[in-house]
PDB file of N, CA and C in Angstrom:
ATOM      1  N   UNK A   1     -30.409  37.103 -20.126  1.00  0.00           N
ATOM      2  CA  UNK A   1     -31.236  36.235 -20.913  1.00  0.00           C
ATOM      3  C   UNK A   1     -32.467  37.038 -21.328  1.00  0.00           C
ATOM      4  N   UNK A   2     -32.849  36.966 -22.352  1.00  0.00           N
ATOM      5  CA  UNK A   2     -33.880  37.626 -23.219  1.00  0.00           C
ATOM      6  C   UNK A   2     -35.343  36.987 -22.516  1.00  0.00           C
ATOM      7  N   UNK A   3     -36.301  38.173 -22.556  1.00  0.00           N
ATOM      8  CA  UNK A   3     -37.623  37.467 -22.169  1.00  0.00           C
ATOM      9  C   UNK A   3     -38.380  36.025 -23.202  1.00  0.00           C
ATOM     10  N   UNK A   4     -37.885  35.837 -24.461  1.00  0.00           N
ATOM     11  CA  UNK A   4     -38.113  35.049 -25.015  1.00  0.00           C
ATOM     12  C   UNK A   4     -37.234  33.688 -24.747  1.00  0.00           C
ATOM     13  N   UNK A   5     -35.748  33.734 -24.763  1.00  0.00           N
ATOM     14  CA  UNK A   5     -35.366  32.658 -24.542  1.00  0.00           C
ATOM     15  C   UNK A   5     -35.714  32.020 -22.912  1.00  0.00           C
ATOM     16  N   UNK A   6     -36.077  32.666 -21.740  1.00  0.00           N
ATOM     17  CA  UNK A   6     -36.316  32.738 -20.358  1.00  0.00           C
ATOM     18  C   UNK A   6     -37.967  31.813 -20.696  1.00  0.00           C
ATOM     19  N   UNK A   7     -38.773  32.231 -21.606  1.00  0.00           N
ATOM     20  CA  UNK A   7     -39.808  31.775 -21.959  1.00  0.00           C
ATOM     21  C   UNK A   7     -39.677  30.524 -22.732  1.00  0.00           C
ATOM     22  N   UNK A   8     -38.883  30.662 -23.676  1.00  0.00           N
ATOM     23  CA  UNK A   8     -38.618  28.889 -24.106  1.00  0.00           C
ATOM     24  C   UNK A   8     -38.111  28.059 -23.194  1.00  0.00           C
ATOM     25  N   UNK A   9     -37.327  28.281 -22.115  1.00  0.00           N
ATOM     26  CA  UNK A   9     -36.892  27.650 -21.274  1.00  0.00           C
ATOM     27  C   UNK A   9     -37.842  26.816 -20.190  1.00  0.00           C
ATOM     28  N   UNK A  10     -38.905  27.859 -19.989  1.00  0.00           N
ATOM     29  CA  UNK A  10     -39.833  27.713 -19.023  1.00  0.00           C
ATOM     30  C   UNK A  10     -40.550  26.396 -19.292  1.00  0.00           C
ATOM     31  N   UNK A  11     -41.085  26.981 -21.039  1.00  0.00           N
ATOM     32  CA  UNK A  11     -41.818  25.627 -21.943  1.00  0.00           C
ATOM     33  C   UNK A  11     -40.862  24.528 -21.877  1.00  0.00           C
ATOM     34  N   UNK A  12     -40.111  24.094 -22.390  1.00  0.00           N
ATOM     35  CA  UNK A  12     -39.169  23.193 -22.475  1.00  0.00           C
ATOM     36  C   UNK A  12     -39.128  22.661 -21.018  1.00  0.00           C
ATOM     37  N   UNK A  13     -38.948  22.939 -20.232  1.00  0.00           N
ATOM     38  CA  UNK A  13     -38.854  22.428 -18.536  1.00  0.00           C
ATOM     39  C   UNK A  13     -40.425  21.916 -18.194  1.00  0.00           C
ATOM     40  N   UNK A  14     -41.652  22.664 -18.871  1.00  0.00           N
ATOM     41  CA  UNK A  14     -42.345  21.999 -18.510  1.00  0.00           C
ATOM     42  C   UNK A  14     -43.350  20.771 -19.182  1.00  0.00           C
ATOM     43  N   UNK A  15     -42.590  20.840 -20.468  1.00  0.00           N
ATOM     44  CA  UNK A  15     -43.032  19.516 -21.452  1.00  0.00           C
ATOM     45  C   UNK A  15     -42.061  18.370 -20.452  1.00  0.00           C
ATOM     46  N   UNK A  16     -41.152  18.668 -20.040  1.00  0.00           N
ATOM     47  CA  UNK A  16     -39.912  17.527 -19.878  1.00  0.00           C
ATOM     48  C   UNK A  16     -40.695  16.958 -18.002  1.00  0.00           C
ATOM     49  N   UNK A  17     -41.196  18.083 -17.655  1.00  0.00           N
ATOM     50  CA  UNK A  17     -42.124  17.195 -16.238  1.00  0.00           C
ATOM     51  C   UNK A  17     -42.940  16.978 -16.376  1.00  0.00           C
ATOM     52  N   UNK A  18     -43.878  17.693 -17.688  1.00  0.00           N
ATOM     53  CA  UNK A  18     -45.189  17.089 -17.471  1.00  0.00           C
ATOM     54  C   UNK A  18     -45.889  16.135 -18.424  1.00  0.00           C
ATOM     55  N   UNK A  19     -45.308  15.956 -19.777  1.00  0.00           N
ATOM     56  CA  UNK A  19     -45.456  15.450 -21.122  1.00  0.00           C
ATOM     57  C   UNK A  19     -44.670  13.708 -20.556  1.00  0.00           C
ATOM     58  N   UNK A  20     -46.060  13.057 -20.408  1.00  0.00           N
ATOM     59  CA  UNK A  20     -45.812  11.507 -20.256  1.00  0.00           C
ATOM     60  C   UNK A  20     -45.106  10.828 -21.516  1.00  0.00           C
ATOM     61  N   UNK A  21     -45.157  10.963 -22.803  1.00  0.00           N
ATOM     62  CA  UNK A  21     -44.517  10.468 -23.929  1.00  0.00           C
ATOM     63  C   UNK A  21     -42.602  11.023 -24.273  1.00  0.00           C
ATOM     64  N   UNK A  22     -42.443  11.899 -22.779  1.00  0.00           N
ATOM     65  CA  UNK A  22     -41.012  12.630 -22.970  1.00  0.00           C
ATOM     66  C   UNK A  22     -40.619  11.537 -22.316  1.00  0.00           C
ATOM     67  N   UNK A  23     -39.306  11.223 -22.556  1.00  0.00           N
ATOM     68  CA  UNK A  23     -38.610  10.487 -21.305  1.00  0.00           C
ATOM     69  C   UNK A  23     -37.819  11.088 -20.670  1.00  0.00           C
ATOM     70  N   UNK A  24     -37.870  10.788 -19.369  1.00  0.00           N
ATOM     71  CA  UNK A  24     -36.871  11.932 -17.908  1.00  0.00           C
ATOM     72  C   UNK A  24     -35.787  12.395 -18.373  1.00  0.00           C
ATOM     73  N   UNK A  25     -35.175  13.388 -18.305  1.00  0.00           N
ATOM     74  CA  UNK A  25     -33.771  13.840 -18.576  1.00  0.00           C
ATOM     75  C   UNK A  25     -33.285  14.608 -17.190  1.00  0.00           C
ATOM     76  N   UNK A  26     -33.030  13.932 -16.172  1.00  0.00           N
ATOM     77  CA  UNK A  26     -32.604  14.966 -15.003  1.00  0.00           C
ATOM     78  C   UNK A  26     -31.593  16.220 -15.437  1.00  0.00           C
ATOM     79  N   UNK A  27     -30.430  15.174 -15.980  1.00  0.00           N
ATOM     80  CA  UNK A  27     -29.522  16.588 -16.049  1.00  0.00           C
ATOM     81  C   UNK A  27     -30.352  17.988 -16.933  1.00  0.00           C
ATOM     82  N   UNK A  28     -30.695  17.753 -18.141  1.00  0.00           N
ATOM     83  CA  UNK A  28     -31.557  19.118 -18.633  1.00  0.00           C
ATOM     84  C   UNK A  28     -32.639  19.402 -17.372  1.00  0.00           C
ATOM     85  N   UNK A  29     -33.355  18.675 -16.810  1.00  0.00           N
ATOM     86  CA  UNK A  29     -33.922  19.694 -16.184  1.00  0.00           C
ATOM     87  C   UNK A  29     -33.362  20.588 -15.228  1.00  0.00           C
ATOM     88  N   UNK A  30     -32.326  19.479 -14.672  1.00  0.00           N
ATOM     89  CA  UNK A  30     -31.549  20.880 -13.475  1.00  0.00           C
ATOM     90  C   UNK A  30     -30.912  21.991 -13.977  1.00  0.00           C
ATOM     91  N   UNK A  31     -30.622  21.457 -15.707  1.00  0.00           N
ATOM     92  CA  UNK A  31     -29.519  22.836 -16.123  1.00  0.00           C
ATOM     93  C   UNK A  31     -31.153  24.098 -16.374  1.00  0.00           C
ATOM     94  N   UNK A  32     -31.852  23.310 -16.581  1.00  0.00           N
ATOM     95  CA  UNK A  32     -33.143  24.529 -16.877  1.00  0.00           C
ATOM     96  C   UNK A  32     -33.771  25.025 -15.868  1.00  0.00           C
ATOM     97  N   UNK A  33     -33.644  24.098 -14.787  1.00  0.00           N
ATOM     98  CA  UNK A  33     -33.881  24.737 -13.531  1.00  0.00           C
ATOM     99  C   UNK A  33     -32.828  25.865 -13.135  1.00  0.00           C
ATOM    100  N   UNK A  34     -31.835  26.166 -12.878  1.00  0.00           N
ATOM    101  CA  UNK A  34     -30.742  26.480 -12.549  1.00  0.00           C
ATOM    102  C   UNK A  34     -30.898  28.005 -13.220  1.00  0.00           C
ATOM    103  N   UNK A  35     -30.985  27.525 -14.646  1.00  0.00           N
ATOM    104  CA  UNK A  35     -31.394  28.548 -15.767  1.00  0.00           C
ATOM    105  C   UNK A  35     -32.248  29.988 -15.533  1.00  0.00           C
ATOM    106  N   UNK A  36     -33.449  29.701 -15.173  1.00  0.00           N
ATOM    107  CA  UNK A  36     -34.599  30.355 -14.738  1.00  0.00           C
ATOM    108  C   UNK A  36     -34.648  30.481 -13.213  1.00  0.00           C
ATOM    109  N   UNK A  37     -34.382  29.712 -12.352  1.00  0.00           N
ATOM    110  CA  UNK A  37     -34.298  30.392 -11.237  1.00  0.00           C
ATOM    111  C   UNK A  37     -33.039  31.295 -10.948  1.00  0.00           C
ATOM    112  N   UNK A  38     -31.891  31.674 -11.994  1.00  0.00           N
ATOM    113  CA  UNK A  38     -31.255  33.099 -11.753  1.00  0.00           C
ATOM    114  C   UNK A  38     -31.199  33.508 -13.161  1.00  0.00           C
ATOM    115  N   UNK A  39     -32.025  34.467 -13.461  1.00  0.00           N
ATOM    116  CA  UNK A  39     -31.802  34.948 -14.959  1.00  0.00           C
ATOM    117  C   UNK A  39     -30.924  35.663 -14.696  1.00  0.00           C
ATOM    118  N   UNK A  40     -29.902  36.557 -15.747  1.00  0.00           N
ATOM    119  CA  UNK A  40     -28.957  37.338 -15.765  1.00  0.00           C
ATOM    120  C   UNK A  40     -29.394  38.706 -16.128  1.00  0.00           C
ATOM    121  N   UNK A  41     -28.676  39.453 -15.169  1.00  0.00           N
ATOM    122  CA  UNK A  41     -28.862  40.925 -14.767  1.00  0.00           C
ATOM    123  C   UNK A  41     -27.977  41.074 -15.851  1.00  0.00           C
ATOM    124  N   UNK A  42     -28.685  42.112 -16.454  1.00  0.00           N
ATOM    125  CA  UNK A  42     -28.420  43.596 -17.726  1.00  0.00           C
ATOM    126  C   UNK A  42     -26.975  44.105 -16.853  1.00  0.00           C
ATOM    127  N   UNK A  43     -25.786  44.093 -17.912  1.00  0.00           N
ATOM    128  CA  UNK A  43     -24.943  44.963 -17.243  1.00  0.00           C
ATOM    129  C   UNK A  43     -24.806  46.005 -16.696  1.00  0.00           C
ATOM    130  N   UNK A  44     -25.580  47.039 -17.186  1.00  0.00           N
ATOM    131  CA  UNK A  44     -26.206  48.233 -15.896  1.00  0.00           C
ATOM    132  C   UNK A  44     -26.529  47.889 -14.538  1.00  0.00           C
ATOM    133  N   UNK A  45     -27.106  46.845 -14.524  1.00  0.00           N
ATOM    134  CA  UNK A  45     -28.158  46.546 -12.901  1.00  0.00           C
ATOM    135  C   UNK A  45     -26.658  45.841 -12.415  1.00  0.00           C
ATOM    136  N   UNK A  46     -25.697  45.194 -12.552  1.00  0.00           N
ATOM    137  CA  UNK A  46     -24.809  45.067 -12.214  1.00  0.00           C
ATOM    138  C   UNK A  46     -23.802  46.142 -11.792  1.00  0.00           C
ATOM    139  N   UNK A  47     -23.607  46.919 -12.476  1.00  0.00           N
ATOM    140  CA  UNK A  47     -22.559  47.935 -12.393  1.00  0.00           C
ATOM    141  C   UNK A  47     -22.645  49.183 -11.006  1.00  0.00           C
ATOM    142  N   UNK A  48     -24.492  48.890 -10.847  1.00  0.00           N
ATOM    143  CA  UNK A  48     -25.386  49.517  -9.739  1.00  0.00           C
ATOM    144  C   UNK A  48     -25.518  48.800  -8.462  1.00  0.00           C
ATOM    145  N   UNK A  49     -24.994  47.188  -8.363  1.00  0.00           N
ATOM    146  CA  UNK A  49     -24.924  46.638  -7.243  1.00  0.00           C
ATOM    147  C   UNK A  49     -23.930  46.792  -6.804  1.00  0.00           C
ATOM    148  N   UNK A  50     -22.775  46.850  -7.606  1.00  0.00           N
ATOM    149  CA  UNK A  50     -21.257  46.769  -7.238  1.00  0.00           C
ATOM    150  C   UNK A  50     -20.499  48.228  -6.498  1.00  0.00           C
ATOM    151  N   UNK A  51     -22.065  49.179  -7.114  1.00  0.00           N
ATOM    152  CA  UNK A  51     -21.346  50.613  -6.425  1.00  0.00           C
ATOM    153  C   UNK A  51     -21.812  50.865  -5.067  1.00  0.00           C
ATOM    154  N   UNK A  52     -20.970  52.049  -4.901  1.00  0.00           N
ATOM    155  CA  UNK A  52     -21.310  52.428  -3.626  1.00  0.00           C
ATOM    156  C   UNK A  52     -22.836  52.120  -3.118  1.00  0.00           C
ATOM    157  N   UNK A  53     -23.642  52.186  -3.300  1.00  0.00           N
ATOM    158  CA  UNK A  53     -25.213  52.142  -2.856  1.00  0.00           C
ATOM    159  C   UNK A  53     -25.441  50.583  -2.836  1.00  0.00           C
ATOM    160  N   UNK A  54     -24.745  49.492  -2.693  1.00  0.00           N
ATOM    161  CA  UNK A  54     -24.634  48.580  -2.392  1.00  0.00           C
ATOM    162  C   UNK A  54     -24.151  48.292  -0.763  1.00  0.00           C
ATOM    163  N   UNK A  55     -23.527  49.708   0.060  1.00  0.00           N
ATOM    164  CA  UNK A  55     -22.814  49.680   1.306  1.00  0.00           C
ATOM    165  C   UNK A  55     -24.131  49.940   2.215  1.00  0.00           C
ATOM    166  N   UNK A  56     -25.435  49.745   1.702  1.00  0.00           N
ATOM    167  CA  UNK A  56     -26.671  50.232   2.403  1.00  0.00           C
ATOM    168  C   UNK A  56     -26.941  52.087   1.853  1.00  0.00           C
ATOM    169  N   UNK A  57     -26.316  52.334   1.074  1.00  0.00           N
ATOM    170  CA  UNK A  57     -26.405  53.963   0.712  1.00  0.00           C
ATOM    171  C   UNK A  57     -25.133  54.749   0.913  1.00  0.00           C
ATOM    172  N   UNK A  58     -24.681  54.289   2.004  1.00  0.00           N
ATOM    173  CA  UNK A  58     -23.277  54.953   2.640  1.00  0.00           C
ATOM    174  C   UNK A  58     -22.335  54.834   1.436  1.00  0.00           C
ATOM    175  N   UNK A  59     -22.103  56.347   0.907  1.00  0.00           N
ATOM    176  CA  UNK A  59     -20.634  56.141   0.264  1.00  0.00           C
ATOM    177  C   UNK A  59     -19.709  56.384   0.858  1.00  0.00           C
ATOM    178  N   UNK A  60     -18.709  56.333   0.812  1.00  0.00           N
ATOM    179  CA  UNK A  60     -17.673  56.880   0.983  1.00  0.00           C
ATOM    180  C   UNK A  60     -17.261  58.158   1.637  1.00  0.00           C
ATOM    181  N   UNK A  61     -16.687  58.303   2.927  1.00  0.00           N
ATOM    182  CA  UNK A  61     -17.212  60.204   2.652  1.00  0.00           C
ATOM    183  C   UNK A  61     -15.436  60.543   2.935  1.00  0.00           C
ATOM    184  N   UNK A  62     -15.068  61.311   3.316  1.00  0.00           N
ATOM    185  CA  UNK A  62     -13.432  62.225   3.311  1.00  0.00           C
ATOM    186  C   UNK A  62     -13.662  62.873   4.879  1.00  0.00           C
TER     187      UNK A  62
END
């Protein structure tokens, strides 16, 4: 998720708790909650958890 859409999200979640003229929408807020509390890792930072240095450092050895 882009630092801008992560940022509209933020706004949007907090007109919807704090803006008295909104009316409640639980389900959007949990999907916006949900949203922002795990943004999505860049496929690099993924590809770097999944490797070896994910075993605590220990690769593999022969």
């Amino acid at each position: 998720m882009s630092t801008a859409e992560y940022s509209r999200k933020l706004d949007e979640l907090d007109r919807l708790l704090n803006d008295p003229d909104v009316p409640m929408q639980p389900d959007r807020i949990w999907s916006l909650l949900a949203d922002v509390s795990r943004p999505e890792l860049p496929s690099s930072a993924l590809s770097a958890i999944s490797g070896p240095a994910s075993l605590g450092g220990r690769g593999i050895s022969s």
